[in-house]
C-alpha atoms as a PDB file:
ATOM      1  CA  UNK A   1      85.588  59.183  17.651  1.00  0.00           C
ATOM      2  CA  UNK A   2      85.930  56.360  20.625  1.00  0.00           C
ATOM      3  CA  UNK A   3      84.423  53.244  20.025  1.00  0.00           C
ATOM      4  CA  UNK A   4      83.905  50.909  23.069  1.00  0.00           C
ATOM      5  CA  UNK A   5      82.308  47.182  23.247  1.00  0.00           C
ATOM      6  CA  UNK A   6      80.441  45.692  25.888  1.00  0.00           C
ATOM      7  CA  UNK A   7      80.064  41.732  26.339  1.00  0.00           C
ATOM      8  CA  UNK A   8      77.344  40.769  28.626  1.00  0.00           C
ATOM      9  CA  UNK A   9      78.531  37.423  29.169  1.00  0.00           C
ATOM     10  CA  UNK A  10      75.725  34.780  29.839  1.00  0.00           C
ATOM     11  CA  UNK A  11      77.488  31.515  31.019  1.00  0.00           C
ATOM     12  CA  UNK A  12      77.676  28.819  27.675  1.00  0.00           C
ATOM     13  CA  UNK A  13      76.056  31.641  25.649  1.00  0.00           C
ATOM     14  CA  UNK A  14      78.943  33.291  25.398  1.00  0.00           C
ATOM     15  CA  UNK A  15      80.012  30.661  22.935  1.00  0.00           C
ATOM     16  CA  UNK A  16      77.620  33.151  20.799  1.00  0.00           C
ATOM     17  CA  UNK A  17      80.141  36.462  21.719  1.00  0.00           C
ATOM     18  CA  UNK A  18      82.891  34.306  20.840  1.00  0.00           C
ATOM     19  CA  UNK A  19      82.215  33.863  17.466  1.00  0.00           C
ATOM     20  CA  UNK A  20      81.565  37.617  17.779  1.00  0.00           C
ATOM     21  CA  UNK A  21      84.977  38.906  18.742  1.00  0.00           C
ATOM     22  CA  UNK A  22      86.165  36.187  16.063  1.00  0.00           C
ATOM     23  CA  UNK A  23      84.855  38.156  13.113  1.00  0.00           C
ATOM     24  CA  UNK A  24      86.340  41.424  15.077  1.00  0.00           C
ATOM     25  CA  UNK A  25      89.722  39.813  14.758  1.00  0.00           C
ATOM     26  CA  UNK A  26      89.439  38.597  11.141  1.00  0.00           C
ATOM     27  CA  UNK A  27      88.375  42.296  10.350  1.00  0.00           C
ATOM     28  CA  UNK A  28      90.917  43.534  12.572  1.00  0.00           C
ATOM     29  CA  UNK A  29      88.601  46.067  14.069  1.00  0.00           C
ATOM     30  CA  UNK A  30      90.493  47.394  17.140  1.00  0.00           C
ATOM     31  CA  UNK A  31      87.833  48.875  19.869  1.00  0.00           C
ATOM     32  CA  UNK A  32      89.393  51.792  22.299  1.00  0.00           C
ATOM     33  CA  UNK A  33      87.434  50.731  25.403  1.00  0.00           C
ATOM     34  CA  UNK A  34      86.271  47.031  26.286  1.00  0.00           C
ATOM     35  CA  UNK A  35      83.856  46.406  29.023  1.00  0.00           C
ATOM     36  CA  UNK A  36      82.994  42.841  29.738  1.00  0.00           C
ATOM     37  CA  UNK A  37      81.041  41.040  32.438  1.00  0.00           C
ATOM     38  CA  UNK A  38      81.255  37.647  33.585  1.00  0.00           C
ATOM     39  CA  UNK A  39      82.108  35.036  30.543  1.00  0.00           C
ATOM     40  CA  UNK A  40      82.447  38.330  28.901  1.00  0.00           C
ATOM     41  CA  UNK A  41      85.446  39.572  30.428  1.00  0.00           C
ATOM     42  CA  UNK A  42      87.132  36.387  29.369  1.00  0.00           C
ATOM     43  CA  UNK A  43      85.855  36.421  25.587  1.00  0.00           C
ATOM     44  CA  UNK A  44      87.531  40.121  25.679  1.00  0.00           C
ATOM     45  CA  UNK A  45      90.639  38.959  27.294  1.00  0.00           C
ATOM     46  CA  UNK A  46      91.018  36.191  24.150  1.00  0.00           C
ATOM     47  CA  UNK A  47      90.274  39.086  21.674  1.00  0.00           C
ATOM     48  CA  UNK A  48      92.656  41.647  23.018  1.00  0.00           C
ATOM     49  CA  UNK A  49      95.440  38.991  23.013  1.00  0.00           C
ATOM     50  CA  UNK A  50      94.421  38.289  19.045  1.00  0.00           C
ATOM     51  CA  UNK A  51      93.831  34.785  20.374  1.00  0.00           C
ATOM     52  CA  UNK A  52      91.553  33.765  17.068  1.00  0.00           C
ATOM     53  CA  UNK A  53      89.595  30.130  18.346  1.00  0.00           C
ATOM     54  CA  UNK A  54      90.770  30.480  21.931  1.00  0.00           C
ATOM     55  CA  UNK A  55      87.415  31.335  23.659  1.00  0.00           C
ATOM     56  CA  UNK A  56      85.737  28.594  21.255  1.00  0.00           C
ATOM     57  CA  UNK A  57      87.816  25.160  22.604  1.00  0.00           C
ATOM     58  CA  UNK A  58      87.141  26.845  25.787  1.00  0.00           C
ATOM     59  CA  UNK A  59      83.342  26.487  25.383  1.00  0.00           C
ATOM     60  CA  UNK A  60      83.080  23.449  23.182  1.00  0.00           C
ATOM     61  CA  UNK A  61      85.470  21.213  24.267  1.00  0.00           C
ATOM     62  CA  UNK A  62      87.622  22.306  27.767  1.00  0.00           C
ATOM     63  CA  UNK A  63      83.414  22.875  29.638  1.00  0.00           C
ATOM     64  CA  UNK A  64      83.013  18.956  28.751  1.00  0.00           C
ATOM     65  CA  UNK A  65      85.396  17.866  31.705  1.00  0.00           C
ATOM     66  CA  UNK A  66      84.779  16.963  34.993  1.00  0.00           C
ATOM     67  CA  UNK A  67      87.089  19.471  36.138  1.00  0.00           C
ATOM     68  CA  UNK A  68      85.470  22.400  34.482  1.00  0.00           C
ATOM     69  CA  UNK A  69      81.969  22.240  35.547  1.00  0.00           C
ATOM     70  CA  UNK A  70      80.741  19.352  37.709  1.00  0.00           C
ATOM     71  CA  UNK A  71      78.807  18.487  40.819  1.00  0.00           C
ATOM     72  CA  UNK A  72      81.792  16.685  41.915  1.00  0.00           C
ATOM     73  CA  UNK A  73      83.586  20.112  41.983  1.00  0.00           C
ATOM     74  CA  UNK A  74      80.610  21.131  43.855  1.00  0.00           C
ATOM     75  CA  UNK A  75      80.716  19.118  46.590  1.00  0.00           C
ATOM     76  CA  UNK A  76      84.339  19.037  47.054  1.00  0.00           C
ATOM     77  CA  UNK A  77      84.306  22.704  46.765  1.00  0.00           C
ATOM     78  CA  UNK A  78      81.166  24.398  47.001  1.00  0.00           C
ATOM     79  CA  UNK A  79      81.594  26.076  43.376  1.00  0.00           C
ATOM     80  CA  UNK A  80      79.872  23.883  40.781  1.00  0.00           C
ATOM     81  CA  UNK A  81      82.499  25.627  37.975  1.00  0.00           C
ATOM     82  CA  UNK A  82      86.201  25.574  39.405  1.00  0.00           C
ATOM     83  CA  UNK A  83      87.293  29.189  38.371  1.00  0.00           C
ATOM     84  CA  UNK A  84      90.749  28.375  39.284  1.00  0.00           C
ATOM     85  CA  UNK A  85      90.746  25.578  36.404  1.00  0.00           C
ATOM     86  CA  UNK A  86      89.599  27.702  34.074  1.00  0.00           C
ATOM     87  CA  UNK A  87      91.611  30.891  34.492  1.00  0.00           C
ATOM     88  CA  UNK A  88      94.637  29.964  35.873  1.00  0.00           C
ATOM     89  CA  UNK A  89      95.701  25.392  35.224  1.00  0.00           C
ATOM     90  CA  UNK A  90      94.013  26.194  31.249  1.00  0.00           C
ATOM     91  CA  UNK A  91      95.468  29.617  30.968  1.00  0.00           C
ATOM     92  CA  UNK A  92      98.494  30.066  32.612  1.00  0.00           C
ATOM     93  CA  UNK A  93     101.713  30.130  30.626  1.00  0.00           C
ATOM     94  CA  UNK A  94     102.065  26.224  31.637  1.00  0.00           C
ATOM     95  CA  UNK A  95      98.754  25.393  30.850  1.00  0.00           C
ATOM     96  CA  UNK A  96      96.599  24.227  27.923  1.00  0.00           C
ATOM     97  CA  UNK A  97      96.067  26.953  26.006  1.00  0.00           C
ATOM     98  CA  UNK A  98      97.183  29.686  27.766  1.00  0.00           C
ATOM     99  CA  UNK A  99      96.071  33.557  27.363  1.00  0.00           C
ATOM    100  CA  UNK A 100      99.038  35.223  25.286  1.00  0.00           C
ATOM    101  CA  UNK A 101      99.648  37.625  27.915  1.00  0.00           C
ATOM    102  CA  UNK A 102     102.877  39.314  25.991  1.00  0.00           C
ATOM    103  CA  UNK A 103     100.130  40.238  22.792  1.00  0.00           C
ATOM    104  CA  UNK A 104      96.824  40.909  25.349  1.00  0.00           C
ATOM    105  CA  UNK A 105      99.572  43.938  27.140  1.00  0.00           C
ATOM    106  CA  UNK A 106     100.539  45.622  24.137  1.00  0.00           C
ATOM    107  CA  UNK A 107      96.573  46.041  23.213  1.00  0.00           C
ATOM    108  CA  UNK A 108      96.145  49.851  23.878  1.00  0.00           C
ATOM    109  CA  UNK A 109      92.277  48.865  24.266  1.00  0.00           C
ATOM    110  CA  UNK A 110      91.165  50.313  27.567  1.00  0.00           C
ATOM    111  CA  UNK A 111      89.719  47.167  29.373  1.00  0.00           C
ATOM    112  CA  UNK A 112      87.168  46.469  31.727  1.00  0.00           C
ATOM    113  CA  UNK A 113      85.843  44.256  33.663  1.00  0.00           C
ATOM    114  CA  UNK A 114      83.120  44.400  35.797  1.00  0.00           C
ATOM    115  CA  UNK A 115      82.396  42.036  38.974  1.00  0.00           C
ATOM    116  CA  UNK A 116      79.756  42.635  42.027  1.00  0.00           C
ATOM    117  CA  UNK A 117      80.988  43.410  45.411  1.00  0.00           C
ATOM    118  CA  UNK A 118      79.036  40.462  47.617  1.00  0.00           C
ATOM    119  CA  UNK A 119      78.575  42.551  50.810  1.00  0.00           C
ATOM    120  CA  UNK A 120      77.918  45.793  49.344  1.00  0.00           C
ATOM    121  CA  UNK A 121      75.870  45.265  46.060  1.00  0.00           C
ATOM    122  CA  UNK A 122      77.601  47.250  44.220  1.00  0.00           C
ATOM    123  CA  UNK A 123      79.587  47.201  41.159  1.00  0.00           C
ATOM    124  CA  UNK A 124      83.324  47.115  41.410  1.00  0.00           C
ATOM    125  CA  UNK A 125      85.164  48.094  37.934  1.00  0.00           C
ATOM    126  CA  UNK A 126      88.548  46.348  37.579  1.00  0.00           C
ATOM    127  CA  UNK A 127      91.109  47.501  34.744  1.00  0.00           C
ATOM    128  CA  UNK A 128      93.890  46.258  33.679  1.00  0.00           C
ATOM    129  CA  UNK A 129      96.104  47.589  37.089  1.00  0.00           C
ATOM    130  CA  UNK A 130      94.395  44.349  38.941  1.00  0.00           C
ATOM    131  CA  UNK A 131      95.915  41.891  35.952  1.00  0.00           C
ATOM    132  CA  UNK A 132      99.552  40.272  35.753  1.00  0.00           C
ATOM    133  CA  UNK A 133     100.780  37.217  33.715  1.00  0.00           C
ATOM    134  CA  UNK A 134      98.952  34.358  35.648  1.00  0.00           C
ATOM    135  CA  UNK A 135      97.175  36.709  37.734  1.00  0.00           C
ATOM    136  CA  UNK A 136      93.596  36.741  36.373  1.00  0.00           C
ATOM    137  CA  UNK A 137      91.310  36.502  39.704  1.00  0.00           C
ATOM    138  CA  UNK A 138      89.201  39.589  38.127  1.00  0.00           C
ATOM    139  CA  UNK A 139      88.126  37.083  35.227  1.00  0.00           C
ATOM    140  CA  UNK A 140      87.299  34.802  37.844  1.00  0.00           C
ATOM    141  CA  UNK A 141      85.289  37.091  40.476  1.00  0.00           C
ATOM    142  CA  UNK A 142      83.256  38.730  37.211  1.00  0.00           C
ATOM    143  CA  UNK A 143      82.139  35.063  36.569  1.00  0.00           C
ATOM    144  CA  UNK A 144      80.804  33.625  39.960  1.00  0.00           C
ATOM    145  CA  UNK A 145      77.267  33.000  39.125  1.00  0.00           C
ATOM    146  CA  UNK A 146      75.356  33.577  42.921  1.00  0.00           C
ATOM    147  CA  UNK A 147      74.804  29.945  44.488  1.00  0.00           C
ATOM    148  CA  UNK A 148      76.039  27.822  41.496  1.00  0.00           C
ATOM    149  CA  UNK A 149      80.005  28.979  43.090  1.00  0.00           C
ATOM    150  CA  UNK A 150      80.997  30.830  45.800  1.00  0.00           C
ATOM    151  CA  UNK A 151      81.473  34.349  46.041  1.00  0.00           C
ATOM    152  CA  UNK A 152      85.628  34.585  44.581  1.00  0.00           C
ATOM    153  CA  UNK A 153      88.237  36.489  46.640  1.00  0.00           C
ATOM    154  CA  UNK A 154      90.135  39.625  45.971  1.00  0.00           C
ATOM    155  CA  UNK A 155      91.681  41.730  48.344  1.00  0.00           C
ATOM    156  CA  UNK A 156      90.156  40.277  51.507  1.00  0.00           C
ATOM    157  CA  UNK A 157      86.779  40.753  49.711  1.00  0.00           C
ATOM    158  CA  UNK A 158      84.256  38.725  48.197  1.00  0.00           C
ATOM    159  CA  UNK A 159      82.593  39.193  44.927  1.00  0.00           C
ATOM    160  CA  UNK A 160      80.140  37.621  42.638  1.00  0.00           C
ATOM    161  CA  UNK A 161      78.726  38.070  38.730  1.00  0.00           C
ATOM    162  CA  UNK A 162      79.070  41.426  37.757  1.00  0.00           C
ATOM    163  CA  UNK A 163      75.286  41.453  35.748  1.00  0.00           C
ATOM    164  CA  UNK A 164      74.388  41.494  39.609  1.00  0.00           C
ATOM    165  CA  UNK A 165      75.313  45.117  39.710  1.00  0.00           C
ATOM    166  CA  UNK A 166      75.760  46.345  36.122  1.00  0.00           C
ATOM    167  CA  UNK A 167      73.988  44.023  33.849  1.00  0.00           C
ATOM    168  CA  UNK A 168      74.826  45.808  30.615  1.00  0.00           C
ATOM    169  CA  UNK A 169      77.114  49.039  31.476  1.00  0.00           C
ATOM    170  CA  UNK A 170      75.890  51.324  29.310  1.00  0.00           C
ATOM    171  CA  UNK A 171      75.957  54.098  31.266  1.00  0.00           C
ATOM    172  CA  UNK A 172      79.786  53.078  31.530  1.00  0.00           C
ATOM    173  CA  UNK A 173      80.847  53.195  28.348  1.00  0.00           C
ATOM    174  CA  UNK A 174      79.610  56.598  28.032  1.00  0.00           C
ATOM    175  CA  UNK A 175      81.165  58.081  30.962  1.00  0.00           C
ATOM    176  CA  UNK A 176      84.540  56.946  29.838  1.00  0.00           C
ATOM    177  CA  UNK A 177      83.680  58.888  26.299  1.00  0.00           C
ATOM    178  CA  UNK A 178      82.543  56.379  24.149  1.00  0.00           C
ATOM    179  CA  UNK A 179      80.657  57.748  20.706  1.00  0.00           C
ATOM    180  CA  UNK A 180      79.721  54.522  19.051  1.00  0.00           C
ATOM    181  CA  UNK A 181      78.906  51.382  21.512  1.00  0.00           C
ATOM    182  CA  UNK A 182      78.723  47.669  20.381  1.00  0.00           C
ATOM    183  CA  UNK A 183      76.526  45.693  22.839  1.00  0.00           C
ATOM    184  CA  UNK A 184      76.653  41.853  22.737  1.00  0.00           C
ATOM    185  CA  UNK A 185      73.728  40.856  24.035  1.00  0.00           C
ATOM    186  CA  UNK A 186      73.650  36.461  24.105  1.00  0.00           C
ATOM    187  CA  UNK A 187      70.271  36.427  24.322  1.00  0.00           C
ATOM    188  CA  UNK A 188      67.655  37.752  21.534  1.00  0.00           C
ATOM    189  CA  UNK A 189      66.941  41.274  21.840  1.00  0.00           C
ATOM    190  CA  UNK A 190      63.908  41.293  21.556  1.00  0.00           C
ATOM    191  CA  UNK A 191      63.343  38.958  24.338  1.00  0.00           C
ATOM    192  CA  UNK A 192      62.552  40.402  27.869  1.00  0.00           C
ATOM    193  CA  UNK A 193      64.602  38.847  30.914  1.00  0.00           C
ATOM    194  CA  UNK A 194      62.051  37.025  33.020  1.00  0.00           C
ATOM    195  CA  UNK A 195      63.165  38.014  37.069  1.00  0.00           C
ATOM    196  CA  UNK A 196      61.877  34.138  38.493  1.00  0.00           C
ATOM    197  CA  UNK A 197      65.112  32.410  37.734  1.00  0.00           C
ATOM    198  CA  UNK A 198      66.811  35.435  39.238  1.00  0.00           C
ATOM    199  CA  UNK A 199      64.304  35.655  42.169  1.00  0.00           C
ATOM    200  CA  UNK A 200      64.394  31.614  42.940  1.00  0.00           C
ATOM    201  CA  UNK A 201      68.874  32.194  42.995  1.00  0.00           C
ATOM    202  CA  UNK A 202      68.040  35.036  45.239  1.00  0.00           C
ATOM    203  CA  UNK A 203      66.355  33.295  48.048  1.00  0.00           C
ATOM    204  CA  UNK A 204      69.592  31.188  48.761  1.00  0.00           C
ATOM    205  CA  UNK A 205      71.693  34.587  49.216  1.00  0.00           C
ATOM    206  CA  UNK A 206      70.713  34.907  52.797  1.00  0.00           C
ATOM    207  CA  UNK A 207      74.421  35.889  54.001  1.00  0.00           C
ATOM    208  CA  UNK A 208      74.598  38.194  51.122  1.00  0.00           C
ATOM    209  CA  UNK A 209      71.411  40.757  50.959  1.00  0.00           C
ATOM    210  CA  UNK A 210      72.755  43.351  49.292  1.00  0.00           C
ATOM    211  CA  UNK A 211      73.602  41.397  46.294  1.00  0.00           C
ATOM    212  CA  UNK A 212      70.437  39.021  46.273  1.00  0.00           C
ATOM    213  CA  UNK A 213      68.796  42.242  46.137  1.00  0.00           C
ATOM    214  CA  UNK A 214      71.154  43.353  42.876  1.00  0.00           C
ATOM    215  CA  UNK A 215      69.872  39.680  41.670  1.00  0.00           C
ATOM    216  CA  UNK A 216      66.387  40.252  41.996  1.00  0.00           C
ATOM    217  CA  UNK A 217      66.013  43.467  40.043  1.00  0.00           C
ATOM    218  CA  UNK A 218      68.638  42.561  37.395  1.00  0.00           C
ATOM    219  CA  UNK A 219      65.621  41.337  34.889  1.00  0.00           C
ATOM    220  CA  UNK A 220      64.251  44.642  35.097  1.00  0.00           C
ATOM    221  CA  UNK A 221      67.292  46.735  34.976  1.00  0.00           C
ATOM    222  CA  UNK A 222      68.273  44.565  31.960  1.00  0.00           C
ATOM    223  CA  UNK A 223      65.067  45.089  30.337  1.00  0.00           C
ATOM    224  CA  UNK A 224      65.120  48.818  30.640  1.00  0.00           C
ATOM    225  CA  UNK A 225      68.751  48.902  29.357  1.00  0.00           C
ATOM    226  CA  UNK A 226      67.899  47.251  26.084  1.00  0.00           C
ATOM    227  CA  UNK A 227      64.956  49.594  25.634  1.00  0.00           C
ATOM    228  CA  UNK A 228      67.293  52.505  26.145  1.00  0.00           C
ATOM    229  CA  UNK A 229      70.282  50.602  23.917  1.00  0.00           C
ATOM    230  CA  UNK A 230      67.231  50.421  21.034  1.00  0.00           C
ATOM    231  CA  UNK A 231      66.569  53.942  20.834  1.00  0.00           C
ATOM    232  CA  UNK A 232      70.299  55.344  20.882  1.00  0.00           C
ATOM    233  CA  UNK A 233      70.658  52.590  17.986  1.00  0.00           C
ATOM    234  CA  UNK A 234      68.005  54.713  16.241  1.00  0.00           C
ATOM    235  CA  UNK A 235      70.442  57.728  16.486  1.00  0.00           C
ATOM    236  CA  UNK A 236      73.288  55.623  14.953  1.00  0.00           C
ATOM    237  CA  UNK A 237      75.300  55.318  18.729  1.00  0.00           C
ATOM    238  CA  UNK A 238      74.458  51.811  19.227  1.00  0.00           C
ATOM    239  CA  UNK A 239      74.677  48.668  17.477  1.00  0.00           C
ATOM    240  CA  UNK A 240      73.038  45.870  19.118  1.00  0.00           C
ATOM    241  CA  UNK A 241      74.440  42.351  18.135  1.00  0.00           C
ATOM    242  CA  UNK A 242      72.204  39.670  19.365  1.00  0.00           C
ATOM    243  CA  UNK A 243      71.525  36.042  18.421  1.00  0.00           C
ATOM    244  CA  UNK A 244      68.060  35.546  16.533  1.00  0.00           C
ATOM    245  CA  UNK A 245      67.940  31.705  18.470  1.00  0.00           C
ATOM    246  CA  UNK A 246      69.657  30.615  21.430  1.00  0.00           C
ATOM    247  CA  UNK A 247      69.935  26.871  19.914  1.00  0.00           C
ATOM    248  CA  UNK A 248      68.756  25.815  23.338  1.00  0.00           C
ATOM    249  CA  UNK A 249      72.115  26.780  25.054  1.00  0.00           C
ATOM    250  CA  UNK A 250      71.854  27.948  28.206  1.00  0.00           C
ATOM    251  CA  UNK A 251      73.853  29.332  31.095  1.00  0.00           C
ATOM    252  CA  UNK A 252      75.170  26.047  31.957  1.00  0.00           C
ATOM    253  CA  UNK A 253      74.254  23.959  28.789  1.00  0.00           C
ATOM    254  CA  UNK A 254      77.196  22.388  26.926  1.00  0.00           C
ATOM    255  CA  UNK A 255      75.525  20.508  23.607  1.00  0.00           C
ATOM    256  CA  UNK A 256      78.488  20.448  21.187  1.00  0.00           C
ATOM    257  CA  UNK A 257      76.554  20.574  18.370  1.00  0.00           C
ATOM    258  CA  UNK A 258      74.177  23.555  19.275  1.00  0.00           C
ATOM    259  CA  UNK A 259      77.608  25.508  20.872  1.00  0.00           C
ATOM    260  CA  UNK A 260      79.451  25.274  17.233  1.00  0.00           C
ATOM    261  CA  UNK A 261      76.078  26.319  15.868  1.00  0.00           C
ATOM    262  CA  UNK A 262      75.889  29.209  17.913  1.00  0.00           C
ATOM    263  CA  UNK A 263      79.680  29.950  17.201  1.00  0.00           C
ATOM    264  CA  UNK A 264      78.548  30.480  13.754  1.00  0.00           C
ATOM    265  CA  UNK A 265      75.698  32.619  14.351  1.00  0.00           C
ATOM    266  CA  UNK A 266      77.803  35.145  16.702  1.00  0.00           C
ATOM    267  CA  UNK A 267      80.729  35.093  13.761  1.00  0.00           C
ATOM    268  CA  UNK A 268      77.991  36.067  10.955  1.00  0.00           C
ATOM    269  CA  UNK A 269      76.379  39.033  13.102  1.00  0.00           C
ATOM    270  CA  UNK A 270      80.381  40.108  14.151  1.00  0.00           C
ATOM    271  CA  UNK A 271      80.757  41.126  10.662  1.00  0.00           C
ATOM    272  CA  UNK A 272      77.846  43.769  10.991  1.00  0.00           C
ATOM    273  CA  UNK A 273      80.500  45.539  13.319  1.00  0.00           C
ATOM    274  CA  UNK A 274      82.616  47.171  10.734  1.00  0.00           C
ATOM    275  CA  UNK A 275      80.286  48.792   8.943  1.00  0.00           C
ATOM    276  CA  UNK A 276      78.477  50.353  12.058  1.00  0.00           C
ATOM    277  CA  UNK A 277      81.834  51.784  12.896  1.00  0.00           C
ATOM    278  CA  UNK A 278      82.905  53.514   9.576  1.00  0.00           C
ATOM    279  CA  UNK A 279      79.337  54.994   9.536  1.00  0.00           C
ATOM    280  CA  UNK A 280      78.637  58.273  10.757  1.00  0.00           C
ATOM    281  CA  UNK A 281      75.458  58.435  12.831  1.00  0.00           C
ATOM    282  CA  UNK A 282      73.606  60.329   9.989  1.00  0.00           C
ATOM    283  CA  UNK A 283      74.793  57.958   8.053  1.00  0.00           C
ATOM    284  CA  UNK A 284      73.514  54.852  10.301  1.00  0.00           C
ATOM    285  CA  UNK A 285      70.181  56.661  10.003  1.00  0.00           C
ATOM    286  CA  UNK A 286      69.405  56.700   6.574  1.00  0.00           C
END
């Protein structure tokens, strides 16, 4: 049997995945594929490399500076979150806290992570070829949110969010095999995605149409995925893990006190995971 996990990122909500991938690693449940977008691909990159707390100072305490997430950065750069200080001055082997790169290679978790191509719209899924020790511009193009940063460079070409494309790769996971799928959803499940937000972001994409057009439809597409994640969970191939309140944290909301709440709630629902993936789907029926 494969199992695979899928991280949807969600900006600050991933604070709520965090504490997911936490309880993973204190059950040491090992996934064979690991599919993450935006602050997703980061949260897995902390859980392959067994990096217990790691994603949480980066949420709670690192997104407090300036230099993480400012208007100053904004104007100086035209990204309102400096990527670069995130994923490489924090996480390089000379930075802060930097990704255990040695532990993260040995995983034999197939990894990846999913960014949007700017020009073409389309999704662009980056393994673990595209990563070196302080080398992690994938991380960094999966995570730039449409008009809050700049489309990030690889190759010569541009690239934004990956939920722009592939807003909860499904589809994905079961292509490369997967039997039993973990979603992380950081919003409540039974919440739809409302497409305004989306559609206002959209508007200011005029030199990118392909991908404001990925942007406008991604409330939909992520609506119709959850309804489709719901009823393979019936059939014991699914587990959604979802929070049941949002504390008020949103994509760019950094309340200490609501973050380390959410932490908490992510690290309570992680330790649903194990038993989903002893059980049998007849058994997950019952």
């Amino acid at each position: 049997m494969k199992t695979a996990v899928i991280d949807v990122g969600g900006g600050m909500r991933g604070m709520y995945a965090a504490g997911v991938f936490d309880a993973c690693l204190m059950d040491e449940i090992q996934f064979d594929i690991a599919i993450g977008i935006s602050a997703g691909s980061a949260n897995i990159a902390s859980y392959l490399a067994n990096q217990i707390g790691r994603n949480y100072m980066f949420y709670r305490e690192y997104s407090a500076r300036p230099e993480y997430m400012s208007v100053h950065n904004f104007f100086k750069t035209g990204s309102f979150v400096d990527l670069d200080y995130i994923y490489s001055t924090l996480s390089n082997t000379d930075g802060e806290f930097p990704l255990d790169y040695a532990t993260f290679k040995k995983s034999n978790t197939q990894m990846i992570v999913v960014a949007t191509n700017a020009i073409t719209g389309k999704p662009a899924y980056f393994d673990r070829r595209w990563l070196e020790e302080n080398q992690y511009d994938i991380f960094k193009a999966s995570c730039s949110i449409p008009v809050v940063n700049k489309p990030y460079m690889i190759a010569g070409v541009p690239f934004f969010d990956g939920a722009l494309s592939d807003t909860i790769p499904l589809e994905k996971a079961l292509e490369m095999g997967a039997d039993k799928i973990v979603i992380v959803l950081t919003k409540p499940s039974d919440v739809d995605r409302k497409p305004l937000k989306d559609a206002t972001l959209a508007a200011f994409m005029k030199h990118y149409p392909q991908a404001a057009e990925g942007l406008r439809t991604r409330a939909d597409r992520y609506n119709q995925i959850v309804a489709q994640a719901k009823e393979m969970e019936k059939e014991g191939k699914v587990l959604i893990v979802a929070p049941a309140d949002t504390m008020g944290i949103d994509t760019l909301a950094r309340d200490s006190t609501n973050l380390h709440k959410l932490y908490l709630e992510g690290f309570l629902d992680g330790q649903k995971i194990k038993t989903f993936l002893q059980e049998t789907p007849t058994e997950s029926q019952k």
